[in-house]
C-alpha atoms as a PDB file:
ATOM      1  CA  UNK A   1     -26.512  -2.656 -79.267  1.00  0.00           C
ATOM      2  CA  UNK A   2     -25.546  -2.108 -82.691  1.00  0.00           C
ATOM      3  CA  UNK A   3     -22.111  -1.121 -83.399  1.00  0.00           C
ATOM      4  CA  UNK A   4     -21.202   2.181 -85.221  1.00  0.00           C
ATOM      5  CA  UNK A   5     -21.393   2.298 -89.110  1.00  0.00           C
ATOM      6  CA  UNK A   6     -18.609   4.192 -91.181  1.00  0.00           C
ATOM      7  CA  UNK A   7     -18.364   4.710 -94.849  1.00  0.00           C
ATOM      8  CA  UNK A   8     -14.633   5.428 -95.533  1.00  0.00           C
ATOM      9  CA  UNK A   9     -14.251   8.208 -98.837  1.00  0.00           C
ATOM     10  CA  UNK A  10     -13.803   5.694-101.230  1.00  0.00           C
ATOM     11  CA  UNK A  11     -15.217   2.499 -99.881  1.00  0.00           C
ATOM     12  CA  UNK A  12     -17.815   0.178 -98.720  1.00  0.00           C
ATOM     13  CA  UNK A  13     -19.570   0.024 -95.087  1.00  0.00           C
ATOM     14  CA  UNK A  14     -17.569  -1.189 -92.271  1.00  0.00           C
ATOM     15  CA  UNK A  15     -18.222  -1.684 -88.493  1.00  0.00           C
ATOM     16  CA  UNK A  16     -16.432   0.755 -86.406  1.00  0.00           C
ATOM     17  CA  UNK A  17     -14.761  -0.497 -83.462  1.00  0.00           C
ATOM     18  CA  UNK A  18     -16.817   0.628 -80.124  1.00  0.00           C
ATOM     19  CA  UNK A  19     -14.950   3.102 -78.031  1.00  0.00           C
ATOM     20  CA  UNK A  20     -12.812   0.962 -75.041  1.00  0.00           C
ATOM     21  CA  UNK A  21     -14.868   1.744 -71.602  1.00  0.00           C
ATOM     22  CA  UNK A  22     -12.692   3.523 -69.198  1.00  0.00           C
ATOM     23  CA  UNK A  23     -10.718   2.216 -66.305  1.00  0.00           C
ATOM     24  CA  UNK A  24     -11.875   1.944 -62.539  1.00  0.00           C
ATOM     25  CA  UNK A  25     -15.535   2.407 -63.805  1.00  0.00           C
ATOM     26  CA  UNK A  26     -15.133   5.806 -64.750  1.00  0.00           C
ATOM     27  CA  UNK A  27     -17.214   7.333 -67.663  1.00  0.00           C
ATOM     28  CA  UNK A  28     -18.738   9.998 -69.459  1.00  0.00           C
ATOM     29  CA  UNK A  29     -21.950  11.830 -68.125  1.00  0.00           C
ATOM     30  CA  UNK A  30     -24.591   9.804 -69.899  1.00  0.00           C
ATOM     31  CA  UNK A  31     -27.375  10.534 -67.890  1.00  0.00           C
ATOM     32  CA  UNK A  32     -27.081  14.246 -66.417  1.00  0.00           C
ATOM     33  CA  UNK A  33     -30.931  13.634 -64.077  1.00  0.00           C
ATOM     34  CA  UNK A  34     -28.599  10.887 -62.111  1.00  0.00           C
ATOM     35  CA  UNK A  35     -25.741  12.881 -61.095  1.00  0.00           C
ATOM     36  CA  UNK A  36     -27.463  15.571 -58.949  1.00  0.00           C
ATOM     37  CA  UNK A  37     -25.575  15.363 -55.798  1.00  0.00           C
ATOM     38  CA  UNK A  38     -23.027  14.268 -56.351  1.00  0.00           C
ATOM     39  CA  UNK A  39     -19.569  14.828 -55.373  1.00  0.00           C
ATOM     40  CA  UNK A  40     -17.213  16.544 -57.250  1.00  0.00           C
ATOM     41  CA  UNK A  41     -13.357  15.576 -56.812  1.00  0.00           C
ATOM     42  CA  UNK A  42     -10.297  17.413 -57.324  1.00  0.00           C
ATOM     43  CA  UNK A  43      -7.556  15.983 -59.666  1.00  0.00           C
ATOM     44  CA  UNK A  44      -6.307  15.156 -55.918  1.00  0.00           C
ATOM     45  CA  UNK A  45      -9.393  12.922 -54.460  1.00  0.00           C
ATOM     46  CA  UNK A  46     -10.497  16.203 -52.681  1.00  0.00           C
ATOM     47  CA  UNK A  47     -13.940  16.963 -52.420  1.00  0.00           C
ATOM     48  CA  UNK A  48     -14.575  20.192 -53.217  1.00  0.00           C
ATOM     49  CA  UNK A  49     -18.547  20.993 -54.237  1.00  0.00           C
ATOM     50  CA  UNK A  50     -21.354  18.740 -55.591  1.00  0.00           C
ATOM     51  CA  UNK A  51     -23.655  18.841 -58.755  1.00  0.00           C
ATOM     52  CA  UNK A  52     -25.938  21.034 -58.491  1.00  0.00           C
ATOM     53  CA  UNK A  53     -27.150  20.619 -62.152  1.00  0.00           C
ATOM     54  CA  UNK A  54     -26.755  19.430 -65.487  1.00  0.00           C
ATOM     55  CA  UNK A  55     -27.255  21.709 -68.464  1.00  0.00           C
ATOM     56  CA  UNK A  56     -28.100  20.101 -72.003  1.00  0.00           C
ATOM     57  CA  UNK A  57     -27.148  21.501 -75.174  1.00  0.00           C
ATOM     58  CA  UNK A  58     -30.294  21.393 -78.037  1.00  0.00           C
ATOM     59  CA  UNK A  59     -29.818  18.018 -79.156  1.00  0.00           C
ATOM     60  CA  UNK A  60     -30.409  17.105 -75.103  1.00  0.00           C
ATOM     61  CA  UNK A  61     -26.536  15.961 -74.940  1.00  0.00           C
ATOM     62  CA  UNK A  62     -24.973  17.282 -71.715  1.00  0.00           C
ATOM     63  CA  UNK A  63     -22.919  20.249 -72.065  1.00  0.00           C
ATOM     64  CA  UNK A  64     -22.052  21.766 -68.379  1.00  0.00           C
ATOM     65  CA  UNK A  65     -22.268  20.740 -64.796  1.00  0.00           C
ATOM     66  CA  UNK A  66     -23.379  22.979 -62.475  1.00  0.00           C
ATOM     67  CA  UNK A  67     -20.800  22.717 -59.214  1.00  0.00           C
ATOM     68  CA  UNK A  68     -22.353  23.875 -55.759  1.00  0.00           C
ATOM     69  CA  UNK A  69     -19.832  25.005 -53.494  1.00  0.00           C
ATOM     70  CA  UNK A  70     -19.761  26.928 -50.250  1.00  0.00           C
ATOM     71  CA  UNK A  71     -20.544  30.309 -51.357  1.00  0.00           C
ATOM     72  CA  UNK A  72     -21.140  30.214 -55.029  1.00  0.00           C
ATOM     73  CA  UNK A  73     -20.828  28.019 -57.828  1.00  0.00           C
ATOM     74  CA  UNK A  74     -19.227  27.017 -61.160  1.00  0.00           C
ATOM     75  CA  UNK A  75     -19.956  25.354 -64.262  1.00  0.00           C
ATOM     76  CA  UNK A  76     -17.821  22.704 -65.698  1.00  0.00           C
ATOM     77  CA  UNK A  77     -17.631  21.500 -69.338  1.00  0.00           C
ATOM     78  CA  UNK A  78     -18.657  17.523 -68.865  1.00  0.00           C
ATOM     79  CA  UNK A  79     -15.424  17.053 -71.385  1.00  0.00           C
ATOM     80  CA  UNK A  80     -13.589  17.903 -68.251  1.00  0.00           C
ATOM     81  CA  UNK A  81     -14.931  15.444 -66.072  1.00  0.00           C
ATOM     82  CA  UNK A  82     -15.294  11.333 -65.433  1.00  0.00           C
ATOM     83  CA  UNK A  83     -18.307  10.186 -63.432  1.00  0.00           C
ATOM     84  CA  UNK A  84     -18.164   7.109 -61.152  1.00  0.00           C
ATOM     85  CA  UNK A  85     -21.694   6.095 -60.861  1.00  0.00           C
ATOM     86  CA  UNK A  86     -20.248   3.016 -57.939  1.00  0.00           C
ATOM     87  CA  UNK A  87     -18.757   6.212 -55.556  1.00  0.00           C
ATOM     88  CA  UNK A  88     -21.372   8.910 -56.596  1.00  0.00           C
ATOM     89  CA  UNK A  89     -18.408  10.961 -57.575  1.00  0.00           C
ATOM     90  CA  UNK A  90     -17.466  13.101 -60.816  1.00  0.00           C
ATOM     91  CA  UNK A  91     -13.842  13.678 -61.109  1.00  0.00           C
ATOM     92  CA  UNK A  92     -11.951  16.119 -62.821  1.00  0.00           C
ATOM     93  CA  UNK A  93      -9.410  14.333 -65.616  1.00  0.00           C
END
């Protein structure tokens, strides 16, 4: 993978330093069609729903997860969550 180009105001092109990946294998939501079903975590460990959906803004980057719960459900900004593709868990930060 390439790394990042940035072009500072009044300079030449330098490599930007790649973001540092997150502890315990936690990340972002990358790809939304993977995470259907799974379970959504508490800032406690506590399951409390599971992903019903992922909703994409234009430019197909994911926006909102859909959270199924008993009765009803709730959407989530993804900038509120950390998936753990090993557990099949999102967690909220």
């Amino acid at each position: 993978m390439e790394p990042h180009r940035t072009r500072p105001a009044g300079g030449r092109e330098e490599a930007a330093t790649p973001p540092e990946p997150r502890r315990g294998g936690r990340e972002r939501v990358e790809n939304p069609s993977k995470c259907r079903g799974y379970a959504i975590l508490d800032a406690e460990g506590k399951k409390f729903g599971e992903v019903g959906e992922v909703f994409a803004n234009p430019s197909g980057e994911p926006e909102y997860i859909r959270v199924k719960m008993l009765f009803k459900s709730v959407l989530l900004p993804v900038e509120m969550v950390e998936v753990d593709d090993g557990r099949r868990t999102i967690s909220l930060r």
